[in-house]
C-alpha atoms as a PDB file:
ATOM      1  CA  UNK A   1      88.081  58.263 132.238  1.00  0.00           C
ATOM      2  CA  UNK A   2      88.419  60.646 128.702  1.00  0.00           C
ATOM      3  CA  UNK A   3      87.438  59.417 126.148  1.00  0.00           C
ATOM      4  CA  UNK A   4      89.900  59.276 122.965  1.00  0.00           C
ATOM      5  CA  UNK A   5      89.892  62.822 120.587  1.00  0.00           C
ATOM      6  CA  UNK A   6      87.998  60.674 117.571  1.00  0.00           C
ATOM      7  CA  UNK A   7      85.192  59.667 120.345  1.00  0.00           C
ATOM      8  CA  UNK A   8      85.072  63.572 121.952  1.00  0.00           C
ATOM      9  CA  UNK A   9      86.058  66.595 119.330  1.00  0.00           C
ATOM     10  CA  UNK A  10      85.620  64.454 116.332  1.00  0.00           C
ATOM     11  CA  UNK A  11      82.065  63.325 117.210  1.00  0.00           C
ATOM     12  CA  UNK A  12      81.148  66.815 118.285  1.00  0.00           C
ATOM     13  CA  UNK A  13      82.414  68.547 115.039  1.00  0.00           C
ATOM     14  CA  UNK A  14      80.525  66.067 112.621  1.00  0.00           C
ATOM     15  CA  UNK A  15      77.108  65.650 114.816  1.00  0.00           C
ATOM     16  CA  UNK A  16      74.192  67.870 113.096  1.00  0.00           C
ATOM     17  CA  UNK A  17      72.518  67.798 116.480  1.00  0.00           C
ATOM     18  CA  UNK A  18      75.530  70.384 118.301  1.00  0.00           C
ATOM     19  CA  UNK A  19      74.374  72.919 115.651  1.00  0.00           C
ATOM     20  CA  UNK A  20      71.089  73.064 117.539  1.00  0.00           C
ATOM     21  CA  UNK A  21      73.168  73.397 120.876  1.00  0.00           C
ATOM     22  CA  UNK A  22      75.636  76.050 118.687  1.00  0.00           C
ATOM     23  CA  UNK A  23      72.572  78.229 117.372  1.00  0.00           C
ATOM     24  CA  UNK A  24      70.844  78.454 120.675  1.00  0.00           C
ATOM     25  CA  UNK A  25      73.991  79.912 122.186  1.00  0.00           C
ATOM     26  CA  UNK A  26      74.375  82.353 119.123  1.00  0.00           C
ATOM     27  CA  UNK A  27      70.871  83.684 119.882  1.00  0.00           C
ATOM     28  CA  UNK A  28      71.770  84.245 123.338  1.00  0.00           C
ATOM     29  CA  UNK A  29      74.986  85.791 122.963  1.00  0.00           C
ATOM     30  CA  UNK A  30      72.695  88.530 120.620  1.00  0.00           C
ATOM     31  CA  UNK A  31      70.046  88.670 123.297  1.00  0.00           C
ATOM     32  CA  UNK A  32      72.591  89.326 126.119  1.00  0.00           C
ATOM     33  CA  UNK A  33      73.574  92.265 124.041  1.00  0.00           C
ATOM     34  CA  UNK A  34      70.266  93.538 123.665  1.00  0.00           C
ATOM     35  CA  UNK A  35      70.612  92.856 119.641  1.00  0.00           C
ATOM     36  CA  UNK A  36      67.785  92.464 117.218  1.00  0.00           C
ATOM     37  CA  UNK A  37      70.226  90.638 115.032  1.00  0.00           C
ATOM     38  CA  UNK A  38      71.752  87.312 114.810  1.00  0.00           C
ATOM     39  CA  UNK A  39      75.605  88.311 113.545  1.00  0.00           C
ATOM     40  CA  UNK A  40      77.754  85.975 111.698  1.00  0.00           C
ATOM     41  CA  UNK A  41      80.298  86.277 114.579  1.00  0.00           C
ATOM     42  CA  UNK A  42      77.392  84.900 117.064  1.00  0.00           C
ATOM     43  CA  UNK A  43      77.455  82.145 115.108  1.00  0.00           C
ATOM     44  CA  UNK A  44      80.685  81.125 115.325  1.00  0.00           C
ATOM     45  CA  UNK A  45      81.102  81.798 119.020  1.00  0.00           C
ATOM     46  CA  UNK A  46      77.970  79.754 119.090  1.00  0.00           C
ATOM     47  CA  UNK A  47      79.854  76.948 117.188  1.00  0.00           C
ATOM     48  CA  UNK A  48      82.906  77.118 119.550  1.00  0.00           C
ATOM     49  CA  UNK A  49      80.733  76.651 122.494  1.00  0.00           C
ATOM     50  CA  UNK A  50      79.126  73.575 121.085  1.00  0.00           C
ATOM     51  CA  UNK A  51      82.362  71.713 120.530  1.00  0.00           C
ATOM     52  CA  UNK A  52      84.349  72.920 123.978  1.00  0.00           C
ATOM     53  CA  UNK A  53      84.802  71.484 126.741  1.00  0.00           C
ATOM     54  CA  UNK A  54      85.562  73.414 130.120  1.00  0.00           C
ATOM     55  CA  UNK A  55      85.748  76.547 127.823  1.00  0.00           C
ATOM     56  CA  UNK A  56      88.548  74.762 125.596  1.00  0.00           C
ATOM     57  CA  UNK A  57      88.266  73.805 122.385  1.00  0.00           C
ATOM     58  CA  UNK A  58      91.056  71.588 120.657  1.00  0.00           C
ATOM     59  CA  UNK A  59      91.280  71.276 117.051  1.00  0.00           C
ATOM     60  CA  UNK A  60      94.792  68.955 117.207  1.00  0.00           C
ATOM     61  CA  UNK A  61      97.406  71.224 115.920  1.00  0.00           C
ATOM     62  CA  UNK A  62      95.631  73.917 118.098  1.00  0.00           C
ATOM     63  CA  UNK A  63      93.894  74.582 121.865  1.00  0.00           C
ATOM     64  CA  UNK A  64      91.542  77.588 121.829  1.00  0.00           C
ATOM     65  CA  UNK A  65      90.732  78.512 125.179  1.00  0.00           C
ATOM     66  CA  UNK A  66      87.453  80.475 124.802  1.00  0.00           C
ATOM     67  CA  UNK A  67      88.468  82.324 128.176  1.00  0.00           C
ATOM     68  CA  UNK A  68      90.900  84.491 125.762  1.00  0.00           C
ATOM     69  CA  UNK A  69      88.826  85.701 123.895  1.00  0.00           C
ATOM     70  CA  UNK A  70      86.502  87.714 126.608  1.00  0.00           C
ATOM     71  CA  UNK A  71      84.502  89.115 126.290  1.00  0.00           C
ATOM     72  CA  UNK A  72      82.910  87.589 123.740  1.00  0.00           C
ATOM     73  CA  UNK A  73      82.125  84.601 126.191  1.00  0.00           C
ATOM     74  CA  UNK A  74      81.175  86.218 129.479  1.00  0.00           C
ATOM     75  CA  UNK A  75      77.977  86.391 128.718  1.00  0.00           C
ATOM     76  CA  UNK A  76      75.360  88.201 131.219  1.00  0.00           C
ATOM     77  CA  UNK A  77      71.966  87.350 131.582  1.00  0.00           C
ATOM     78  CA  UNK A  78      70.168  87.579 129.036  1.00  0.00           C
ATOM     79  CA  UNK A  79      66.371  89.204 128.304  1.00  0.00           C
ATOM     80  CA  UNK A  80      64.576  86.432 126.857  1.00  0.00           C
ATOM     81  CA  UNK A  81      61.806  88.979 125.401  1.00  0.00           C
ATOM     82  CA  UNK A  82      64.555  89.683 122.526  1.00  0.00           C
ATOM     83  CA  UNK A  83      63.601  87.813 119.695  1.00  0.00           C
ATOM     84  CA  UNK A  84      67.086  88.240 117.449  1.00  0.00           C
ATOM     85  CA  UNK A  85      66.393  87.126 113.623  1.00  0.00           C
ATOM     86  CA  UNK A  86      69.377  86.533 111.609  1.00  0.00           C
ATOM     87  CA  UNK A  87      71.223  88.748 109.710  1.00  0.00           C
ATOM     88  CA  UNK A  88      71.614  88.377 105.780  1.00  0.00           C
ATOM     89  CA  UNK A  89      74.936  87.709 106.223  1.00  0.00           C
ATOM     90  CA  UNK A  90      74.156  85.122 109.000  1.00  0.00           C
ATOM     91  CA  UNK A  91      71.603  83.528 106.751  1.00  0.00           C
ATOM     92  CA  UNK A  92      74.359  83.227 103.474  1.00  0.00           C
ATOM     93  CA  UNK A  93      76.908  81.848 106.206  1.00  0.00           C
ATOM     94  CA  UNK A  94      74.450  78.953 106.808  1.00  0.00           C
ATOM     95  CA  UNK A  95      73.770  78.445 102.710  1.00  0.00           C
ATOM     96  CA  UNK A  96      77.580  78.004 102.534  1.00  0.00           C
ATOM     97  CA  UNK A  97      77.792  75.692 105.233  1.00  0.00           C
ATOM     98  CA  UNK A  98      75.148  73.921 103.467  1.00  0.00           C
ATOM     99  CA  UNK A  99      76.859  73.694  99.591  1.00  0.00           C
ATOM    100  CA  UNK A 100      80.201  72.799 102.141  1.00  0.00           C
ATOM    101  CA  UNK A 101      78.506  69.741 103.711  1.00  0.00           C
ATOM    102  CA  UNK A 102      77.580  68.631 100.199  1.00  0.00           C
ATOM    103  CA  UNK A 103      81.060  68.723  98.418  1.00  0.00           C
ATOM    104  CA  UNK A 104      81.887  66.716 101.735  1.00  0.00           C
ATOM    105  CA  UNK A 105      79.543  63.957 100.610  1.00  0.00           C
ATOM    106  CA  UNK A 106      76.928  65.257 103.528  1.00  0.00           C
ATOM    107  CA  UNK A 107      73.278  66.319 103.876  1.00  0.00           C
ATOM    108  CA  UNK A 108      73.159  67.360 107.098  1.00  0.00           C
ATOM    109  CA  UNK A 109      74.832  70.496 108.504  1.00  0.00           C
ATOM    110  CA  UNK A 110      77.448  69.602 111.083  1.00  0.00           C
ATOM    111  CA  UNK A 111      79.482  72.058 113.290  1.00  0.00           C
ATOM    112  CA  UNK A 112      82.413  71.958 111.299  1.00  0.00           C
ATOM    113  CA  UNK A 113      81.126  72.748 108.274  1.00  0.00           C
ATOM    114  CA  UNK A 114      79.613  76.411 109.696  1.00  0.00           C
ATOM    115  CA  UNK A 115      83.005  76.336 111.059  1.00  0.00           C
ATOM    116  CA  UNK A 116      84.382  76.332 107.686  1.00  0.00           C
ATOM    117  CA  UNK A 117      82.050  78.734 106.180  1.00  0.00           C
ATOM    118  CA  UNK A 118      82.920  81.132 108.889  1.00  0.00           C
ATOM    119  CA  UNK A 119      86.447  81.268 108.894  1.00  0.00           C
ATOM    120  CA  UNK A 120      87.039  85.088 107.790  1.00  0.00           C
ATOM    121  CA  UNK A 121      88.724  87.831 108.989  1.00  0.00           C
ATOM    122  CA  UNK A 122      85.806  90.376 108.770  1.00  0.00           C
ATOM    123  CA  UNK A 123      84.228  87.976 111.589  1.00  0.00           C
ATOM    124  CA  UNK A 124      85.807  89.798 115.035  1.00  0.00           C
ATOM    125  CA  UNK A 125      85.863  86.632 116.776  1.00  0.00           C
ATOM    126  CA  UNK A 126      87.699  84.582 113.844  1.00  0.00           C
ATOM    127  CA  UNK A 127      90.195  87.618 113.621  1.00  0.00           C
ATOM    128  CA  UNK A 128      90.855  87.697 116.738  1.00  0.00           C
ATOM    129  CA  UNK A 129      91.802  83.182 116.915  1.00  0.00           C
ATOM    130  CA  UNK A 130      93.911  84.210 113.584  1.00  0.00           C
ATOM    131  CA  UNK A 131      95.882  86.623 115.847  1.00  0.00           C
ATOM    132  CA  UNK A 132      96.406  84.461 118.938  1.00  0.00           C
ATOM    133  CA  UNK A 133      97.172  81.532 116.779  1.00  0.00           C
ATOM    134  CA  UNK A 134      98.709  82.591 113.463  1.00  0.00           C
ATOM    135  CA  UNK A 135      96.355  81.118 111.329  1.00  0.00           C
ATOM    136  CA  UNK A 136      94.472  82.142 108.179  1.00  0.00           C
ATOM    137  CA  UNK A 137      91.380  81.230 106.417  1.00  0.00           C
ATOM    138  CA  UNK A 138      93.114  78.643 104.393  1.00  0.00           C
ATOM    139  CA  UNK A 139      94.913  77.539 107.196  1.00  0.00           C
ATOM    140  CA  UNK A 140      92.085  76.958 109.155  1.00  0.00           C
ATOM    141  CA  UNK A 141      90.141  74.922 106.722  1.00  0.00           C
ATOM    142  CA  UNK A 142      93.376  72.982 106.311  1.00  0.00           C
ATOM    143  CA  UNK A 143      93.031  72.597 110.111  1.00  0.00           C
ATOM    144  CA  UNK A 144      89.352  71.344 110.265  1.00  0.00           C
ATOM    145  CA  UNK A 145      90.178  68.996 107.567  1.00  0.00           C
ATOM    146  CA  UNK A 146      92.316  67.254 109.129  1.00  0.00           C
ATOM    147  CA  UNK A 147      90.306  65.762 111.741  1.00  0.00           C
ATOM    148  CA  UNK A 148      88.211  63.111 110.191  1.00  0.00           C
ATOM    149  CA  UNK A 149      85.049  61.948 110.944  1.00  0.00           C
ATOM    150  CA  UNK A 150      84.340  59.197 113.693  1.00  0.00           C
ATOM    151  CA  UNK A 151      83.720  55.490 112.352  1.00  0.00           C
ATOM    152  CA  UNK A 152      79.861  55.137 112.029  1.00  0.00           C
ATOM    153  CA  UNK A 153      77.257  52.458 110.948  1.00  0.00           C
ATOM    154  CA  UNK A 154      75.951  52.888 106.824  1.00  0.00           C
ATOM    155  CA  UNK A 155      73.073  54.403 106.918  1.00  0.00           C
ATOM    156  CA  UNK A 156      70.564  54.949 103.883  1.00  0.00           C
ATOM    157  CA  UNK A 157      70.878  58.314 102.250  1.00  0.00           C
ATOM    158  CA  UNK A 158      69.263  61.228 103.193  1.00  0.00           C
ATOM    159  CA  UNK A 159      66.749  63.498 100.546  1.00  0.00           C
ATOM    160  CA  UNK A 160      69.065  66.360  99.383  1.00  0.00           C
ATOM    161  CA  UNK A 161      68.712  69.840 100.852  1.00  0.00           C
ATOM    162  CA  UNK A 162      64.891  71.878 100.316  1.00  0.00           C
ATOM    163  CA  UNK A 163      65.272  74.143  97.217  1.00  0.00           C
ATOM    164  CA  UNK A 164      65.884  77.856  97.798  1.00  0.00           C
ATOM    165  CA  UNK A 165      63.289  79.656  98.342  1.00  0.00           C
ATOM    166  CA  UNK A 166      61.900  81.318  94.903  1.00  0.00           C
ATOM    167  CA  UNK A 167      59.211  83.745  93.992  1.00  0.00           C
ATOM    168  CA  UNK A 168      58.673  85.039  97.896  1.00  0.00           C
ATOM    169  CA  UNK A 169      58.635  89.125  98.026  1.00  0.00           C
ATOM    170  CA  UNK A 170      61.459  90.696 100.881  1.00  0.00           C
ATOM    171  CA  UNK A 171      58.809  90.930 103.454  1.00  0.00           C
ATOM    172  CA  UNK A 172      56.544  87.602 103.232  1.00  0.00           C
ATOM    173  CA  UNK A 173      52.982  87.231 105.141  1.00  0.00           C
ATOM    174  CA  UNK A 174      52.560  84.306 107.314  1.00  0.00           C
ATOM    175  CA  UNK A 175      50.321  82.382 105.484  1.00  0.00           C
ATOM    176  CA  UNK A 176      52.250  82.535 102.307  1.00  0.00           C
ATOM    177  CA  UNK A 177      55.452  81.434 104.951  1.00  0.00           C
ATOM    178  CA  UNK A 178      53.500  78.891 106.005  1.00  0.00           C
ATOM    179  CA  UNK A 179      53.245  77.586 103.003  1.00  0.00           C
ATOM    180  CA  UNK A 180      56.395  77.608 101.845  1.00  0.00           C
ATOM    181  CA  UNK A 181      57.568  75.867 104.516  1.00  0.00           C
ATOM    182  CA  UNK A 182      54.902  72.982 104.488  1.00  0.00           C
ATOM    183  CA  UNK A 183      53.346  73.527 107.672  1.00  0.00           C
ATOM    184  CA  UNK A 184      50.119  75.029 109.699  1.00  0.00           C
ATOM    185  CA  UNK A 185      49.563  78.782 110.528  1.00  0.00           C
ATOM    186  CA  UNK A 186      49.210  77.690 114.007  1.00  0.00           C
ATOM    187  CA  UNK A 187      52.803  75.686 113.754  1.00  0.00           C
ATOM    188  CA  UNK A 188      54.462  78.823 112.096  1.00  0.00           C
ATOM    189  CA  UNK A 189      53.632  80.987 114.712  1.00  0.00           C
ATOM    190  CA  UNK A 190      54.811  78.756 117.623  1.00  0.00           C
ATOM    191  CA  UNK A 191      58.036  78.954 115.708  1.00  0.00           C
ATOM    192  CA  UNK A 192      57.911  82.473 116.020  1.00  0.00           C
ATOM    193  CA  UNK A 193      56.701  82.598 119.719  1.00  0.00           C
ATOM    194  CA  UNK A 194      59.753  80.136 120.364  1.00  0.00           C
ATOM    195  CA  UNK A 195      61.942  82.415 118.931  1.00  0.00           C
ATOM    196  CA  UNK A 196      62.740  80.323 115.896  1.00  0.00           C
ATOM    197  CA  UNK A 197      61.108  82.591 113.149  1.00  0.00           C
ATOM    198  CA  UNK A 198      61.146  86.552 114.088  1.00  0.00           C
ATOM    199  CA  UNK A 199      58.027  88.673 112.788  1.00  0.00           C
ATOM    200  CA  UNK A 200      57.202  92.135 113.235  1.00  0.00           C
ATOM    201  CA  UNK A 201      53.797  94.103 112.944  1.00  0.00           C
ATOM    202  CA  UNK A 202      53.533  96.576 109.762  1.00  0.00           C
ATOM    203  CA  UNK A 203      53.836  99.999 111.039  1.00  0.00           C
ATOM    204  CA  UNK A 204      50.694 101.918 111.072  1.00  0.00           C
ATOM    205  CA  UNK A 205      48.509  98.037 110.988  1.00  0.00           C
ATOM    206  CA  UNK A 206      49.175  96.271 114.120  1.00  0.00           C
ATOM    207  CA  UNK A 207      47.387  92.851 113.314  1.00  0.00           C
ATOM    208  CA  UNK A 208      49.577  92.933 110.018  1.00  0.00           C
ATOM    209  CA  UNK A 209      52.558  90.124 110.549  1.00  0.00           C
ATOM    210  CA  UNK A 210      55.133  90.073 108.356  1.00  0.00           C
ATOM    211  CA  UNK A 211      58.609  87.561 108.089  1.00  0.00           C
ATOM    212  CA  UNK A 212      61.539  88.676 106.064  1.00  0.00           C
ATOM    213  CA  UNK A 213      62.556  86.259 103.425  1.00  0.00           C
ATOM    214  CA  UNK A 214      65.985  85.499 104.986  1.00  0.00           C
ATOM    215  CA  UNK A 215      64.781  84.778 108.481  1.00  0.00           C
ATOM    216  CA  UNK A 216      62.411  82.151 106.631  1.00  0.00           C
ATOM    217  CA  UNK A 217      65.530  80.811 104.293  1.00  0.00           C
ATOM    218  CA  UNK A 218      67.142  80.670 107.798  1.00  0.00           C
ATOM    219  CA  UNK A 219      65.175  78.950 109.317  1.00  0.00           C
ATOM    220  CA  UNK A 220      64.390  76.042 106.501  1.00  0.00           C
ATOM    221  CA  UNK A 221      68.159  75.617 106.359  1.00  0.00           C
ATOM    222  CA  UNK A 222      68.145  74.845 110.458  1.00  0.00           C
ATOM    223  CA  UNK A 223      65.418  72.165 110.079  1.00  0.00           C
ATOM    224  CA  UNK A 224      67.029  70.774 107.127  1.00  0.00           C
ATOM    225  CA  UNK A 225      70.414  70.876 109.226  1.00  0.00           C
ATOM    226  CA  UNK A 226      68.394  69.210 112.239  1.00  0.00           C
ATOM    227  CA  UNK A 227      66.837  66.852 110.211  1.00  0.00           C
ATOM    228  CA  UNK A 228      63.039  68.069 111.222  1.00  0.00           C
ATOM    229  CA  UNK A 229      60.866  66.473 108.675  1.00  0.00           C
ATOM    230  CA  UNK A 230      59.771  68.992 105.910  1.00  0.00           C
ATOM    231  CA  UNK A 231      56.100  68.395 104.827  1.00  0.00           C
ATOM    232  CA  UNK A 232      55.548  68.579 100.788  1.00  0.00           C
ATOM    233  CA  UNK A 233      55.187  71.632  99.938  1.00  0.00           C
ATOM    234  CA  UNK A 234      51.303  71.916  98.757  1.00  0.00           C
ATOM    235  CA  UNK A 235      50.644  74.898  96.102  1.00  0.00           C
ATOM    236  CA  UNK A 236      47.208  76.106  97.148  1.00  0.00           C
ATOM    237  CA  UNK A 237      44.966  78.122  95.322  1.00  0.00           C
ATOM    238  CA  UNK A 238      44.763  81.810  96.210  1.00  0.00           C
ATOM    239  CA  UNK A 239      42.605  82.390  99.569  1.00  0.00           C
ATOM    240  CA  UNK A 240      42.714  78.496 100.269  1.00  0.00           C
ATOM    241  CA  UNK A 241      43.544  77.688 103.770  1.00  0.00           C
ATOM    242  CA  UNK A 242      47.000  76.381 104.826  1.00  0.00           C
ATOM    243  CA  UNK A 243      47.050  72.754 106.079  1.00  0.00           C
ATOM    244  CA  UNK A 244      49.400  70.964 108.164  1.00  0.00           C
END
């Protein structure tokens, strides 16, 4: 039996938990292509994906079959030994999703409001749906906004969003990422061997790791978004070691 559109679409477009199922498929669709980058466009294929159903997605007022827009979609297997970090641009697209989700009284990040954020015609895959469908950026947000959230329970109020991240240079060592995150050395770097935080080595000093700045914003927006516990961040002194 189907289940009614506000039970279905709705509840997929306002749960925070498909943006864990929409970033894993962005990472893949940059590791199928070989990429060292997580593009803006990845993410919103990755968004598509975690709303459809049998490769169609259907916003009311429109049906996007994902099929139509090979081959962004047909997807070959991938090399898992690509780590893709985001892009800057990826990383801004989730800080707008975030300041959407707050003007629309929300603390989490849900699918629909990276869908929002990434509805622009310099995104191939977005161009392409405004083609196909005759729709622009303002359209589109009028589109998403008209399908309203499902009926839930109250629930108590969530602590607002981490701060940005201040003071950290471009290229950040892993203890001092550590640290700004609220968490153990040994924690960070199983974020980074699960693909969750890229690092590279300094050239010319392989046991030096460094973590760009956005790729760590990134990633403190995602936990936020997935509603991973942050730690208090603890301000130690200078050669102190990190603690979990």
């Amino acid at each position: 039996m189907s289940l009614p559109f506000d039970l279905t679409l709705a509840a997929w477009l306002h749960d925070p938990d498909r943006v864990l199922v929409g970033t894993t498929q962005a990472i893949e669709r940059a590791r199928a292509r070989g990429a060292a980058w997580v593009e803006p466009d990845d993410l919103l294929a990755g968004m598509l994906l975690s709303i459809a159903r049998f490769g169609m997605v259907d916003l009311g007022e429109r049906m996007i079959d994902l099929s139509e827009l090979e081959p962004c979609f047909d997807l070959p297997d991938v090399d898992v030994r690509v780590r893709p970090r985001y892009t800057p641009a990826a990383a801004a697209a989730f800080e707008r999703a975030a300041r959407v989700a707050r003007a629309d009284g929300e603390v989490r990040i849900a699918p629909i409001h990276l869908l929002v954020a990434l509805g622009d015609h310099s995104i191939p895959t977005f161009a392409r749906i405004a083609v196909q469908h005759g729709i622009d950026p303002t359209g589109w947000r009028r589109l998403l906004s008209s399908i309203a959230p499902p009926r839930r329970p109250h629930v108590p109020s969530r602590p607002a969003p981490p701060p940005p991240l201040v003071g950290l240079e471009e290229l950040v060592p892993q203890e001092e990422a550590a640290r700004a995150l609220g968490v153990s050395l040994d924690v960070l770097r199983g974020y980074v061997r699960a693909g969750k935080l890229p690092a590279f080595r300094v050239p010319g000093d392989h046991l030096t790791v460094r973590i760009r700045r956005e790729d760590l914003a990134a990633l403190l927006a995602l936990l936020h978004a997935l509603d991973h516990p942050i730690p208090a961040r603890r301000h130690p002194q200078a050669g102190a070691p990190v603690e979990s």
